[in-house]
C-alpha atoms as a PDB file:
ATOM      1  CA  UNK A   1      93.122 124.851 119.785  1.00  0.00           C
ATOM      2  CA  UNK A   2      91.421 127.612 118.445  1.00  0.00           C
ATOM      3  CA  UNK A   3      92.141 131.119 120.175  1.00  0.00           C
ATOM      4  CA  UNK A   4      91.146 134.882 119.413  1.00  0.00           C
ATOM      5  CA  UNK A   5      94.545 136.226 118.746  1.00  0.00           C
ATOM      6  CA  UNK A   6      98.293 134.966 118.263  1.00  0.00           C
ATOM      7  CA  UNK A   7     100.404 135.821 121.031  1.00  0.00           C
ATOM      8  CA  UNK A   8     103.734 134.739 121.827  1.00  0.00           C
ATOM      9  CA  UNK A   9     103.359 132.110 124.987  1.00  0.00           C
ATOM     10  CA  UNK A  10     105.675 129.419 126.224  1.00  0.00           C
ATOM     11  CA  UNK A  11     104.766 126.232 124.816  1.00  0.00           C
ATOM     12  CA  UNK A  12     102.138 127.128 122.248  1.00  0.00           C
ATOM     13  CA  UNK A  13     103.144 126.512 118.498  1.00  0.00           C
ATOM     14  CA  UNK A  14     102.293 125.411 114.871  1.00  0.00           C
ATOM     15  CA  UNK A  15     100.221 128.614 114.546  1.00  0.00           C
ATOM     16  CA  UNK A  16      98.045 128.318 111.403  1.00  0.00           C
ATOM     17  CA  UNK A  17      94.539 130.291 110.589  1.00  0.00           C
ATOM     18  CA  UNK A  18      91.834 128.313 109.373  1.00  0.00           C
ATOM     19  CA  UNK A  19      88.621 129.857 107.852  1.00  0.00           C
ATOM     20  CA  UNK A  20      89.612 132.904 109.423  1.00  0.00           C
ATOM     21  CA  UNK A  21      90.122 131.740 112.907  1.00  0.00           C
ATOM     22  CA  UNK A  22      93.661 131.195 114.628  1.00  0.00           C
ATOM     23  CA  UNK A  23      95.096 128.118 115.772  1.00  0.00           C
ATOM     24  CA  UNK A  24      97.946 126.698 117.912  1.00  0.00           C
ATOM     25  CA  UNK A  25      99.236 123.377 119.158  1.00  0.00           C
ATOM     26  CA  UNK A  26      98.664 123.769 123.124  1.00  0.00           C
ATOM     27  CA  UNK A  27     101.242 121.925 125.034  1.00  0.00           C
ATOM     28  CA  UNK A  28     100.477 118.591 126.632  1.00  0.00           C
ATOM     29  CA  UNK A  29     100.003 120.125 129.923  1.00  0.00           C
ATOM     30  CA  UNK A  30      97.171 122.437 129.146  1.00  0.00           C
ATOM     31  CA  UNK A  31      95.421 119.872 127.222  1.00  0.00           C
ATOM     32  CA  UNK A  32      95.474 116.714 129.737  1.00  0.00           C
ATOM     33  CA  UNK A  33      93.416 119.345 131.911  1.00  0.00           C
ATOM     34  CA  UNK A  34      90.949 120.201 129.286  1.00  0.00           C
ATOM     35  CA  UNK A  35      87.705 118.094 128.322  1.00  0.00           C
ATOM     36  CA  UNK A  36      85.698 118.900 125.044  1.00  0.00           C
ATOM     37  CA  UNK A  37      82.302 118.392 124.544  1.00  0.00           C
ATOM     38  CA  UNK A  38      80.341 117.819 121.358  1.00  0.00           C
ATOM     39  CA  UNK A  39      76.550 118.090 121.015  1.00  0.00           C
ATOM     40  CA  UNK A  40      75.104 115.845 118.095  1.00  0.00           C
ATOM     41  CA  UNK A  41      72.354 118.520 116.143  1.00  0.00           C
ATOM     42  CA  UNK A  42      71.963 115.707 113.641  1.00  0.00           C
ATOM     43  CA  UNK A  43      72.560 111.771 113.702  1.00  0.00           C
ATOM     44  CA  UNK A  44      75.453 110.405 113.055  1.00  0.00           C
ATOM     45  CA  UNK A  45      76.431 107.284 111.419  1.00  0.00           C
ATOM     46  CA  UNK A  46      79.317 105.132 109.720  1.00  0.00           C
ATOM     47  CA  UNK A  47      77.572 106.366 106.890  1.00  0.00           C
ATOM     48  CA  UNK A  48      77.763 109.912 107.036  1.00  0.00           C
ATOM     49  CA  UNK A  49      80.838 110.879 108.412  1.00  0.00           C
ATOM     50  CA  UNK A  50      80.923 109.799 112.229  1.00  0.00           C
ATOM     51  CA  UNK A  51      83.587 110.523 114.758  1.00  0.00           C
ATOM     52  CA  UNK A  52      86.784 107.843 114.488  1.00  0.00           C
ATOM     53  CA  UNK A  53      88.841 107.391 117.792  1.00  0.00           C
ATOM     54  CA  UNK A  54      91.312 105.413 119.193  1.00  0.00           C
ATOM     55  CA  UNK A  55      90.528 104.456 122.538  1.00  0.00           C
ATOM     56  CA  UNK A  56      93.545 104.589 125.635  1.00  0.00           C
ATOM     57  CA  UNK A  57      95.370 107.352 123.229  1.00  0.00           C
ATOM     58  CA  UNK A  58      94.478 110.023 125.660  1.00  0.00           C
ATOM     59  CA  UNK A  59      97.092 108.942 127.943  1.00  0.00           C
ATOM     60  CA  UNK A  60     100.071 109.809 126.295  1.00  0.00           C
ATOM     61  CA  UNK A  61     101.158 111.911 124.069  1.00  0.00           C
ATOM     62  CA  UNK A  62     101.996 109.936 120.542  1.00  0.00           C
ATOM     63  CA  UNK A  63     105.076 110.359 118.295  1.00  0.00           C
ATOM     64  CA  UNK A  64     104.083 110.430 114.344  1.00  0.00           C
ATOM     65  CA  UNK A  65     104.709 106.984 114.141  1.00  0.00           C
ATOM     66  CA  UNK A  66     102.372 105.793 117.043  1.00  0.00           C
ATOM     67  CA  UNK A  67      99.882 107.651 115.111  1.00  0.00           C
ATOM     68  CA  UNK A  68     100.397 105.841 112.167  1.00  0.00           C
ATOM     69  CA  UNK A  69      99.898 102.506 114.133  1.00  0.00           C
ATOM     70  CA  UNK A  70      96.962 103.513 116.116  1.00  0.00           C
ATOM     71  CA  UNK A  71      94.897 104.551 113.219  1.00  0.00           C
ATOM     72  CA  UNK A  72      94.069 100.961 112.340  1.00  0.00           C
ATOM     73  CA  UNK A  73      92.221 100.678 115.881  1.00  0.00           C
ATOM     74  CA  UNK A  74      90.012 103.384 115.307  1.00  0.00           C
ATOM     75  CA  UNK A  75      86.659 103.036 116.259  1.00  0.00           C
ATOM     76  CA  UNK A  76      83.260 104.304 115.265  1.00  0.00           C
ATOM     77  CA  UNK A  77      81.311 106.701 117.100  1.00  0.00           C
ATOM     78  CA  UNK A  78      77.374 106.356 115.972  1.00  0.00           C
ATOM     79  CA  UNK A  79      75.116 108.856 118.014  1.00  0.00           C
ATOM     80  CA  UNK A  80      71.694 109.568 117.746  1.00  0.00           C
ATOM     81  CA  UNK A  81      70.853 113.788 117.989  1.00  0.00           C
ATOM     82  CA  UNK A  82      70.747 115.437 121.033  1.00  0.00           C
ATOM     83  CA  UNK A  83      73.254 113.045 122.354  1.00  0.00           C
ATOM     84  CA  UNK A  84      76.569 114.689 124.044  1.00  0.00           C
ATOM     85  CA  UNK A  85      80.006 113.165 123.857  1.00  0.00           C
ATOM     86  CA  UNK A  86      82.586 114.265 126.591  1.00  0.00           C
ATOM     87  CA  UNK A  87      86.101 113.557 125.537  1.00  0.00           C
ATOM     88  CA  UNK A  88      90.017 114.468 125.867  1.00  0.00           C
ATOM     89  CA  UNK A  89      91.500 116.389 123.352  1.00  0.00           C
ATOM     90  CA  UNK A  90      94.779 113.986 123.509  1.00  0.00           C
ATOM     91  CA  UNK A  91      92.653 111.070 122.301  1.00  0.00           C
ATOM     92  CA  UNK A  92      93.583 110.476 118.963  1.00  0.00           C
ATOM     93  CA  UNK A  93      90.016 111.316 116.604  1.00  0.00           C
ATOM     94  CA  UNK A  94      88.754 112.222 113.724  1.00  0.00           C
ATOM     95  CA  UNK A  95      86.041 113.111 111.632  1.00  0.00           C
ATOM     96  CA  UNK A  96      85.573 110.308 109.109  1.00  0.00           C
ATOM     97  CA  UNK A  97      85.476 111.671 105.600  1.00  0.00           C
ATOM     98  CA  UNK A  98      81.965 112.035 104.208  1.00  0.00           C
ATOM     99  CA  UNK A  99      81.034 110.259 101.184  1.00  0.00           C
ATOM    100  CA  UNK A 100      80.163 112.538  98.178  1.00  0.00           C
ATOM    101  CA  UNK A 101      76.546 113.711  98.305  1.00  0.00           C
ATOM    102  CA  UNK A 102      74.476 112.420  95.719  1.00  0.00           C
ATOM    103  CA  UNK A 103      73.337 114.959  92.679  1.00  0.00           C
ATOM    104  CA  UNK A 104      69.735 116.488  92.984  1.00  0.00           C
ATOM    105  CA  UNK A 105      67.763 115.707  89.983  1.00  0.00           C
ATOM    106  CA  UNK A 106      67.832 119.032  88.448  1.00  0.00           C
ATOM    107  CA  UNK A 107      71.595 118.589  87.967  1.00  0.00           C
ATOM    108  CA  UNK A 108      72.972 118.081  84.437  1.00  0.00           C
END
C-alpha cells in the first residue's frame, strides 16, 4: 500500500520505497475493507502484459506456499479501454510480464 510518509503504526510493516514513493504491508484487516479500482487507458491483452489473478484468493490470507500453488490457476484479465475493474487487494494478481518491444527501424 502506498502511503505519503512512514510512521510507526500497529500492524503495518515491510516498509520499502519504490520510485520514490513509500510502501507498507497493511494488515489483513485494513485490506479485507478496501476495494481497488483500475481504469484501462489502453487495451489490454494476453499479449501485452494483462492482469493475472487467482480467483477465491481474496478470502484468505495465503502462506508463501499457497502462493506458490495458486499461481498455476491464474487467470487472464483481457479488457478493452475505458473499461473499469473493481477488485480486492487480498486477491492474489499480477501484472503479467510484457514481452520485449520490438526495435524501431532506425535502430542499429
Amino acid at each position: 500500500m502506498c502511503v505519503r510518509r512512514p510512521a510507526d503504526i500497529e500492524g503495518f510493516s515491510g516498509w520499502t520505497k519504490k520510485a520514490g514513493l513509500h510502501h507498507a504491508n497493511a494488515p489483513q484487516s485494513v485490506l479485507q475493507e478496501m476495494v481497488a479500482l483500475r481504469l484501462y487507458l489502453d487495451d489490454s491483452s494476453a499479449e501485452g502484459g494483462p492482469l493475472e489473478v487467482v480467483p477465491g484468493t481474496h478470502e484468505t490470507l495465503l502462506t508463501e506456499q499457497d502462493v506458490q500453488g495458486a499461481t498455476a490457476a491464474a487467470m487472464v484479465l483481457a479488457a478493452r479501454a475505458g473499461s473499469i475493474l473493481l477488485m480486492r487487494p487480498l486477491l492474489l494478481h499480477r501484472s503479467a510480464p510484457k514481452p520485449p518491444r520490438a526495435r524501431a527501424a532506425f535502430c542499429t
